[in-house]
PDB file of N, CA and C in Angstrom:
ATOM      1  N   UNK A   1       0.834  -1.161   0.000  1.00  0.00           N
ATOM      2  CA  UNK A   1       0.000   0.000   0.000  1.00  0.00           C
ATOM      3  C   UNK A   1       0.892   1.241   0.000  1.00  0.00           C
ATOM      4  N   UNK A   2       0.766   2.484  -1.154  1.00  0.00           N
ATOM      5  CA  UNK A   2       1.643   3.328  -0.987  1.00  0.00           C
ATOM      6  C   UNK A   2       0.379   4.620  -0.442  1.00  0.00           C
ATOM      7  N   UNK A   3       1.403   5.197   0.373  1.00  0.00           N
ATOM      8  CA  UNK A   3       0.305   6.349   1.511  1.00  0.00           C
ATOM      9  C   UNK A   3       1.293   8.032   1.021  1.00  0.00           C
ATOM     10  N   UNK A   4       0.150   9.024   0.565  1.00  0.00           N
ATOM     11  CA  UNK A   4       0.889  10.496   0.105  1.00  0.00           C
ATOM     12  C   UNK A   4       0.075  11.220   1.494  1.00  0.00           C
ATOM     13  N   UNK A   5       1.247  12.617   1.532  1.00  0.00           N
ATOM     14  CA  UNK A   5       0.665  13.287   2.420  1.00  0.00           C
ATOM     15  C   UNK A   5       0.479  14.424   1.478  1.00  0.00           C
ATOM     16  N   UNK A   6      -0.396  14.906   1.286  1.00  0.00           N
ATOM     17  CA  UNK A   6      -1.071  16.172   1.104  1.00  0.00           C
ATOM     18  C   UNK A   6      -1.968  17.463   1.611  1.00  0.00           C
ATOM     19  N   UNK A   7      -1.276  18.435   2.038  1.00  0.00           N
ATOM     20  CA  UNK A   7      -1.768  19.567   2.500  1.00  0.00           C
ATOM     21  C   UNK A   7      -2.161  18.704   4.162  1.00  0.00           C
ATOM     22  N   UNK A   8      -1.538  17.919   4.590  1.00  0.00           N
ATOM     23  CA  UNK A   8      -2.019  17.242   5.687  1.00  0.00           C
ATOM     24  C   UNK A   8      -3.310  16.441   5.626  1.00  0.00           C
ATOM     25  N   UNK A   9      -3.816  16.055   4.503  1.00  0.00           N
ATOM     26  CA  UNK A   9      -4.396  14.888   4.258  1.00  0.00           C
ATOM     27  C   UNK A   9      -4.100  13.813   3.844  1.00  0.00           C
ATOM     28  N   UNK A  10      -3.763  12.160   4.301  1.00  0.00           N
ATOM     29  CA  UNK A  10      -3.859  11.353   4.039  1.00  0.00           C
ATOM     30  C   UNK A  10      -4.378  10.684   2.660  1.00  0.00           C
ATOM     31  N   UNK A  11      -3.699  10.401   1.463  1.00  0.00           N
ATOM     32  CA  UNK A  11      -4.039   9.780   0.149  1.00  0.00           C
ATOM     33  C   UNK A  11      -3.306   8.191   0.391  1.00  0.00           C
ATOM     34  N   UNK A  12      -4.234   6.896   0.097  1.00  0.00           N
ATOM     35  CA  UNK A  12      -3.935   5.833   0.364  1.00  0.00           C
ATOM     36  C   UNK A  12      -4.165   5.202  -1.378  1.00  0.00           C
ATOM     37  N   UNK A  13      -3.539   4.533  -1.406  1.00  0.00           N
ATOM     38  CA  UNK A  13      -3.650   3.508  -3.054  1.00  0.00           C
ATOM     39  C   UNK A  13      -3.063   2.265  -2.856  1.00  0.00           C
ATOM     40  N   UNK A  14      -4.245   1.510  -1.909  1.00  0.00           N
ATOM     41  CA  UNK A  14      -3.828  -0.182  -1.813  1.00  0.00           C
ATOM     42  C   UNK A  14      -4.071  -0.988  -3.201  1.00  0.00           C
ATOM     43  N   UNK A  15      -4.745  -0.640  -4.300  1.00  0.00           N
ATOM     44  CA  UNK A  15      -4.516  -1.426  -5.557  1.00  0.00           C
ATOM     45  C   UNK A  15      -3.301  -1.304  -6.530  1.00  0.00           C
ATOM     46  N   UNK A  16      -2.733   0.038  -6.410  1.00  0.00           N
ATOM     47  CA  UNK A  16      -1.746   0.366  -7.216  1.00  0.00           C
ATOM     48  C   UNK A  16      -1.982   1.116  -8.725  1.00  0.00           C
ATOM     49  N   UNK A  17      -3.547   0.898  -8.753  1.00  0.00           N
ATOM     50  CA  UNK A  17      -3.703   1.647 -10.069  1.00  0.00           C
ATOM     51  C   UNK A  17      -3.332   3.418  -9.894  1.00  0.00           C
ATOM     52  N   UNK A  18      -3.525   4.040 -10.850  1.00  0.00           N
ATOM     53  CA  UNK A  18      -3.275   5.251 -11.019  1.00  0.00           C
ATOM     54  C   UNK A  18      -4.727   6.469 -10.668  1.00  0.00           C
ATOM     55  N   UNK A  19      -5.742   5.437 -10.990  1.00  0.00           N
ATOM     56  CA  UNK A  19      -7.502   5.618 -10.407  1.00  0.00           C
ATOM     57  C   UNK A  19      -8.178   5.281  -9.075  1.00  0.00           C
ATOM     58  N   UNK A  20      -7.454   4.537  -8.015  1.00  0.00           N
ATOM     59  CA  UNK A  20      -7.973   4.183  -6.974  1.00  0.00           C
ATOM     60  C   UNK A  20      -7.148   4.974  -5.849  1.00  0.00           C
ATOM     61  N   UNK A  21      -6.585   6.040  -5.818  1.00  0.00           N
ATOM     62  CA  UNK A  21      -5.915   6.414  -4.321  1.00  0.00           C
ATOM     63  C   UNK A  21      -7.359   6.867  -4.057  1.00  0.00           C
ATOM     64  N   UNK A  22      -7.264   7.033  -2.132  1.00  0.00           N
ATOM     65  CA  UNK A  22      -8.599   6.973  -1.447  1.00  0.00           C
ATOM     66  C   UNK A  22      -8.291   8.303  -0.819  1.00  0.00           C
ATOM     67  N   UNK A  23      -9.076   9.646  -0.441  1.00  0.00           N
ATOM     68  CA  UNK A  23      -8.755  10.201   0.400  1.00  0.00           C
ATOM     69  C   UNK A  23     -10.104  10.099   1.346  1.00  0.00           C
ATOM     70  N   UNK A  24      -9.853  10.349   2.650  1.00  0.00           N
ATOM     71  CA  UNK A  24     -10.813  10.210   3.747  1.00  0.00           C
ATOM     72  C   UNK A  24     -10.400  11.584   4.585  1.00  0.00           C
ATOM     73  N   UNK A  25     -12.212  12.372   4.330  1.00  0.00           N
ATOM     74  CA  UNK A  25     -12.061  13.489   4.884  1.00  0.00           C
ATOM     75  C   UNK A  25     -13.499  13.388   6.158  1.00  0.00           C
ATOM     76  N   UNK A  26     -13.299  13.789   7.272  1.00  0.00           N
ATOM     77  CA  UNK A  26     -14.021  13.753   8.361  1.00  0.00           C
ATOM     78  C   UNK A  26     -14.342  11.905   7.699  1.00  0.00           C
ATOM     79  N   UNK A  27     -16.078  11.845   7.389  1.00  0.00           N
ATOM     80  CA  UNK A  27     -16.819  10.647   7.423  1.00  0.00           C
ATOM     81  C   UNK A  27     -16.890  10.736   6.054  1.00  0.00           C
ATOM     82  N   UNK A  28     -16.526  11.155   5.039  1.00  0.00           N
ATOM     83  CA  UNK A  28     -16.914  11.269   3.460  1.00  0.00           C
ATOM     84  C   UNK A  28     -14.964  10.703   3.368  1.00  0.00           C
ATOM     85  N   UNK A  29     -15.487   9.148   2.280  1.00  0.00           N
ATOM     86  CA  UNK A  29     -14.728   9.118   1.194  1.00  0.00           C
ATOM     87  C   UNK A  29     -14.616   9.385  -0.510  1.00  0.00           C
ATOM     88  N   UNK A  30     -13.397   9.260  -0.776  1.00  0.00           N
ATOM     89  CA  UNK A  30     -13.679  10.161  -2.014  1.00  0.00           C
ATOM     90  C   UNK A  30     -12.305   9.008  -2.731  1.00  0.00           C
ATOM     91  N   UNK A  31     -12.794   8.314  -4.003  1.00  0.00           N
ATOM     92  CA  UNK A  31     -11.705   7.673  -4.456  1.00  0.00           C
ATOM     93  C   UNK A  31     -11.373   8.405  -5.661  1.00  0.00           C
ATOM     94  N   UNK A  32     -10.248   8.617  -6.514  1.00  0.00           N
ATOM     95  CA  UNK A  32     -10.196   9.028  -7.580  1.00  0.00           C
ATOM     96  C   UNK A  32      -8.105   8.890  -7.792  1.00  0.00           C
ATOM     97  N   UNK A  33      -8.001   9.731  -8.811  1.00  0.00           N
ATOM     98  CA  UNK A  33      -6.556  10.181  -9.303  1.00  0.00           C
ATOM     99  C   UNK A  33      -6.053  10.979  -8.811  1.00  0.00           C
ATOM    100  N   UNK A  34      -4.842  10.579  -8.334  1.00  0.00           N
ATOM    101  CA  UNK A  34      -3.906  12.329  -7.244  1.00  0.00           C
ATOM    102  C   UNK A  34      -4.532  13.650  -7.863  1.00  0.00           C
ATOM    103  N   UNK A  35      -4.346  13.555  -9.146  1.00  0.00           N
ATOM    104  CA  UNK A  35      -4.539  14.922  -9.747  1.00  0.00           C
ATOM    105  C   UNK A  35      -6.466  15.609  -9.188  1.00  0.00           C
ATOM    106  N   UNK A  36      -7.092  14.685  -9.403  1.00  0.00           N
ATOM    107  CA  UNK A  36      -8.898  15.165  -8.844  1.00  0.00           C
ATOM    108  C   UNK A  36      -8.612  15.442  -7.478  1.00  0.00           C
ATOM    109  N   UNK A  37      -8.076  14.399  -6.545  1.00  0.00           N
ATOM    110  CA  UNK A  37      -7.988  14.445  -5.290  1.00  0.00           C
ATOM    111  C   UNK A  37      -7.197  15.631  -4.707  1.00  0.00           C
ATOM    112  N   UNK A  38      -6.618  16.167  -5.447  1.00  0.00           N
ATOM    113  CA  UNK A  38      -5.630  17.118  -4.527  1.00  0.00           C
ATOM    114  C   UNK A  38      -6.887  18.384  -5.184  1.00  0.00           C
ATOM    115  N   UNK A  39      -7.136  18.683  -6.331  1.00  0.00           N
ATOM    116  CA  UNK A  39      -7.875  19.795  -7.055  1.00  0.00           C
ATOM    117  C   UNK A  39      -8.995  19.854  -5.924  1.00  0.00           C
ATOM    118  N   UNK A  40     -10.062  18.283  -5.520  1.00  0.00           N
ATOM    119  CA  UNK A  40     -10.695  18.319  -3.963  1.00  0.00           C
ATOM    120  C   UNK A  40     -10.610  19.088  -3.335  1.00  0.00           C
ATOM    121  N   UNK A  41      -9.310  18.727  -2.605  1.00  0.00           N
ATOM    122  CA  UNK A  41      -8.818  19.347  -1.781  1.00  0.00           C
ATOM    123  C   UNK A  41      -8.333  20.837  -1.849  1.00  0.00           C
ATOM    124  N   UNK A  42      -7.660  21.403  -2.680  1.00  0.00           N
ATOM    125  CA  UNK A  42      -7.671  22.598  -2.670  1.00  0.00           C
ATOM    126  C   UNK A  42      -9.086  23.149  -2.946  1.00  0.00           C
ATOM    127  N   UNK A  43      -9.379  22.820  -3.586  1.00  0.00           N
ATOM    128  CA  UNK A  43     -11.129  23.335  -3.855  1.00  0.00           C
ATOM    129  C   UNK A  43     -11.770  24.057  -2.784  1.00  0.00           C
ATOM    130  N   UNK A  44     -12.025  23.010  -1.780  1.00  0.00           N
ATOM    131  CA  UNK A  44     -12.404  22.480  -0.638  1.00  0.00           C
ATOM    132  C   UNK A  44     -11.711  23.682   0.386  1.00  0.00           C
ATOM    133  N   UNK A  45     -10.526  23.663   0.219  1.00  0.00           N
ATOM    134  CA  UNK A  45      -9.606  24.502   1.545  1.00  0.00           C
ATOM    135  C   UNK A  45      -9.944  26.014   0.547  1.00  0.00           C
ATOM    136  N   UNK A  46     -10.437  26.584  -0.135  1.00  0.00           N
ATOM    137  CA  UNK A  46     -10.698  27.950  -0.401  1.00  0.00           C
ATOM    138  C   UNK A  46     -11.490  28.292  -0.223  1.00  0.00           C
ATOM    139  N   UNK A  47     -12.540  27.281  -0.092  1.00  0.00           N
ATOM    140  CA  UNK A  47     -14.218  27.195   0.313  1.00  0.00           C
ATOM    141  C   UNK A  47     -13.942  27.439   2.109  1.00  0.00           C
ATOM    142  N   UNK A  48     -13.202  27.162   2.503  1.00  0.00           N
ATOM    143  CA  UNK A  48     -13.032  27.193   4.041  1.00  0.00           C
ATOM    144  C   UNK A  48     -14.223  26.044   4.446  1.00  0.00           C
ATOM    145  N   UNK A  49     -14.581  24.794   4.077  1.00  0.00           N
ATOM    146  CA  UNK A  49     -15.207  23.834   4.612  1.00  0.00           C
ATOM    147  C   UNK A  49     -14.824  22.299   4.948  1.00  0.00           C
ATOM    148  N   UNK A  50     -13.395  22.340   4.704  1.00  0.00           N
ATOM    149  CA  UNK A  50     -12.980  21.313   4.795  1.00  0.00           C
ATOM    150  C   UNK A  50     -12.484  21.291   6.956  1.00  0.00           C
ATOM    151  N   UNK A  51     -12.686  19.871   7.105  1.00  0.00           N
ATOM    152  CA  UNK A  51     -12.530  20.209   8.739  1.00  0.00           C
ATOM    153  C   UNK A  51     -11.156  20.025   9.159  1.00  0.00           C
ATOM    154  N   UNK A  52     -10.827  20.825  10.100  1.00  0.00           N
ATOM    155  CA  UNK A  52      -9.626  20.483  10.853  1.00  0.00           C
ATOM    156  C   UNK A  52      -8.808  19.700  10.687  1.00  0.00           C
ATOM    157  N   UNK A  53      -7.477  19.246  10.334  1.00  0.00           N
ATOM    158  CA  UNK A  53      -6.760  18.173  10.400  1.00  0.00           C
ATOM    159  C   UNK A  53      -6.513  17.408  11.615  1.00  0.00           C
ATOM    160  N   UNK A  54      -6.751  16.404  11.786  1.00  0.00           N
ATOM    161  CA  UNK A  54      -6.639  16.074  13.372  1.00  0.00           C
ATOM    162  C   UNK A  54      -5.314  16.060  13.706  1.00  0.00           C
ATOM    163  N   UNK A  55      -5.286  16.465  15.009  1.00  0.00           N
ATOM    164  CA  UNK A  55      -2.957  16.254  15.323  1.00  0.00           C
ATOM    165  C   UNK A  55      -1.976  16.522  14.651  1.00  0.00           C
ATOM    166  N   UNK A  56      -1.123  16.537  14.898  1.00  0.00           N
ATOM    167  CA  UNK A  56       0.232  16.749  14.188  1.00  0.00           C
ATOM    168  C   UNK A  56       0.568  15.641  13.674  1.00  0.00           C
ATOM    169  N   UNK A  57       0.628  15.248  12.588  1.00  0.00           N
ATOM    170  CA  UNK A  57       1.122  14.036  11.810  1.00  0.00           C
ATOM    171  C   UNK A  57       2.256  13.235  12.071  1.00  0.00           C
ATOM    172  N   UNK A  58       2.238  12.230  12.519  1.00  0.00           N
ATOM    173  CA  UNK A  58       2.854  10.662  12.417  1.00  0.00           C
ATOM    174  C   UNK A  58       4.410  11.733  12.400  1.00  0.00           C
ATOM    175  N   UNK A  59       5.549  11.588  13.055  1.00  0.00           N
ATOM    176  CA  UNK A  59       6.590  11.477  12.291  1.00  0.00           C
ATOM    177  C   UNK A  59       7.390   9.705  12.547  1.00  0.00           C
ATOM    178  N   UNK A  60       8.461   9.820  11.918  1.00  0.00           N
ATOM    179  CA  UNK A  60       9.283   8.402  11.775  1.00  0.00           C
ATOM    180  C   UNK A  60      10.091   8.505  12.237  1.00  0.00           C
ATOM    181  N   UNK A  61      10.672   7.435  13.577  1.00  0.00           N
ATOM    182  CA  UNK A  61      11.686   7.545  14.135  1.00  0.00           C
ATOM    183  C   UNK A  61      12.940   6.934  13.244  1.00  0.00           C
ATOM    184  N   UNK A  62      14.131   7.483  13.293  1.00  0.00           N
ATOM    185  CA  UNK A  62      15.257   6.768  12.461  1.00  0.00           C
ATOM    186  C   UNK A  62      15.504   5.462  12.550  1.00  0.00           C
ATOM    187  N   UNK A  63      15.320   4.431  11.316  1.00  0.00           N
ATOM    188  CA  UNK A  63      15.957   3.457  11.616  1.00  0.00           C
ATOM    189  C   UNK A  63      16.955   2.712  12.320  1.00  0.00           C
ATOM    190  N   UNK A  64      18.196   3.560  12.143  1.00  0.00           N
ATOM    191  CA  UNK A  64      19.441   3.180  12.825  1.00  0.00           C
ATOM    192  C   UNK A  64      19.753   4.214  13.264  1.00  0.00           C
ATOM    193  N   UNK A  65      20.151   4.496  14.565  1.00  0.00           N
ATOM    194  CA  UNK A  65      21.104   5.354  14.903  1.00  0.00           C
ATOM    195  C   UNK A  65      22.611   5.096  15.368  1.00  0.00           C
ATOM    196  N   UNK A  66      23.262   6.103  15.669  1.00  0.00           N
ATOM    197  CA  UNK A  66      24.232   6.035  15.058  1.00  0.00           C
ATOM    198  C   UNK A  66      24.987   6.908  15.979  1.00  0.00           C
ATOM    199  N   UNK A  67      26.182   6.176  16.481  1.00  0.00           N
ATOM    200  CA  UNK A  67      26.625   6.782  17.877  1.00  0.00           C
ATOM    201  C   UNK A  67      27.666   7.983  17.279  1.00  0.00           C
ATOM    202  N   UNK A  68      27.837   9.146  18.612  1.00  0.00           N
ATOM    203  CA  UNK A  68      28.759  10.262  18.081  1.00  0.00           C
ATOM    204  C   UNK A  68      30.027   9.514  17.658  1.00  0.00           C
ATOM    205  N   UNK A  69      30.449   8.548  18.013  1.00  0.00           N
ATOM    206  CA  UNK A  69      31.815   8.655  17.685  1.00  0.00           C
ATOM    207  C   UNK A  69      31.844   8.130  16.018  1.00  0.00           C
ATOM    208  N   UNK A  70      31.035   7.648  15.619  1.00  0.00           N
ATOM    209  CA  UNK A  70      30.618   6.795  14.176  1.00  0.00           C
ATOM    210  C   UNK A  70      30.128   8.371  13.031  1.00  0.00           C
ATOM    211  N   UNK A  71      29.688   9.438  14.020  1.00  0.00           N
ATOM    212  CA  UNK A  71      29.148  11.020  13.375  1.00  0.00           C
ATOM    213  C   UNK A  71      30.445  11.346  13.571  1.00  0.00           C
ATOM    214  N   UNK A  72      31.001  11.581  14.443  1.00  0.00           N
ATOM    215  CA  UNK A  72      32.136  12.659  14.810  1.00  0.00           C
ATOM    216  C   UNK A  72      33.508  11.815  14.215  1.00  0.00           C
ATOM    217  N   UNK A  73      33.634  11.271  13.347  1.00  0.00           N
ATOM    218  CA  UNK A  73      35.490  10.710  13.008  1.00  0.00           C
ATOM    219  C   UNK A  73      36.182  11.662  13.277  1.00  0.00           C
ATOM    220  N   UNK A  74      37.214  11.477  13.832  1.00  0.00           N
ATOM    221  CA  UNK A  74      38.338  12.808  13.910  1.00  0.00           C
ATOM    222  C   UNK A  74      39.500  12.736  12.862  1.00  0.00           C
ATOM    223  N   UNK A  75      39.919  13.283  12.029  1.00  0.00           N
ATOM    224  CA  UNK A  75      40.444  13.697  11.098  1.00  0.00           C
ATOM    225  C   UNK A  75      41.827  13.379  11.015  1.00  0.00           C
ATOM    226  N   UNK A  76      42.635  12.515  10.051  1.00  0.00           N
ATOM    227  CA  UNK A  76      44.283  12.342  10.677  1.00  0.00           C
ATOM    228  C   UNK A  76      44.233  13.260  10.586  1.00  0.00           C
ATOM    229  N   UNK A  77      45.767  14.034  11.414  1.00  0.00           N
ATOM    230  CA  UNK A  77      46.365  14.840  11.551  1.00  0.00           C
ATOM    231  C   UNK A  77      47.645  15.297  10.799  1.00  0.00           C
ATOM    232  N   UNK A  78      47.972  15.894   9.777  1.00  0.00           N
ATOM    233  CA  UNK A  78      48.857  15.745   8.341  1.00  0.00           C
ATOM    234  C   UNK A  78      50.429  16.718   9.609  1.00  0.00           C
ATOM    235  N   UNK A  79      51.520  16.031   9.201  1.00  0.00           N
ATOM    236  CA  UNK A  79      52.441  16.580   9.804  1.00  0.00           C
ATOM    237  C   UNK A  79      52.812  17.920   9.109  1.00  0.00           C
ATOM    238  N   UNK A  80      52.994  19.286   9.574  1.00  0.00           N
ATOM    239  CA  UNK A  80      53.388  20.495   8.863  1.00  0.00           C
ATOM    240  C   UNK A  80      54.835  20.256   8.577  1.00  0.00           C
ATOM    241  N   UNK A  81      54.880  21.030   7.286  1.00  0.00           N
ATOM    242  CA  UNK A  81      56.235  21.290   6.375  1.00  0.00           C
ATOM    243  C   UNK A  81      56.774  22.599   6.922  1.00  0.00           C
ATOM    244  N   UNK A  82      57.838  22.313   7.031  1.00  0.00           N
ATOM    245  CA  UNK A  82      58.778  23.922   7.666  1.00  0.00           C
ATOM    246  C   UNK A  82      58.650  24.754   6.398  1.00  0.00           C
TER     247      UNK A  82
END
């Protein structure tokens, strides 16, 4: 399933076609093509009727992290020429 974020709405496309991403606004779904779905949506957000986004969106914690000394290498040190 590939998932877009737009304007802080959620676009889902579990078939993969280019015609089925889903957006879900309050209790109304709406299936169509990124291109209708986002035009929706802006539509929608000039009209001032679209509702609230709920929360601050999902972020992703880093896969791997990665200790300072693996960030910080320290640099040889080149001997100076007189």
């Amino acid at each position: 399933m590939r998932k877009l974020i737009y304007e802080g709405y959620i676009l889902t496309n579990s078939e993969g076609l280019t015609d089925t991403w889903k957006l879900i606004i309050g209790e109304q779904t709406r299936v169509g093509s990124l291109f209708e779905l986002r035009r929706q949506i802006n539509f929608f957000q000039e009209l001032g009727v679209l509702p609230p986004i709920k929360g601050p969106l999902p972020t992703q914690e880093p896969k791997t992290k990665l200790s300072n000394k693996r960030l910080h290498k320290a640099k040889p040190k080149l001997p100076l020429r007189p």
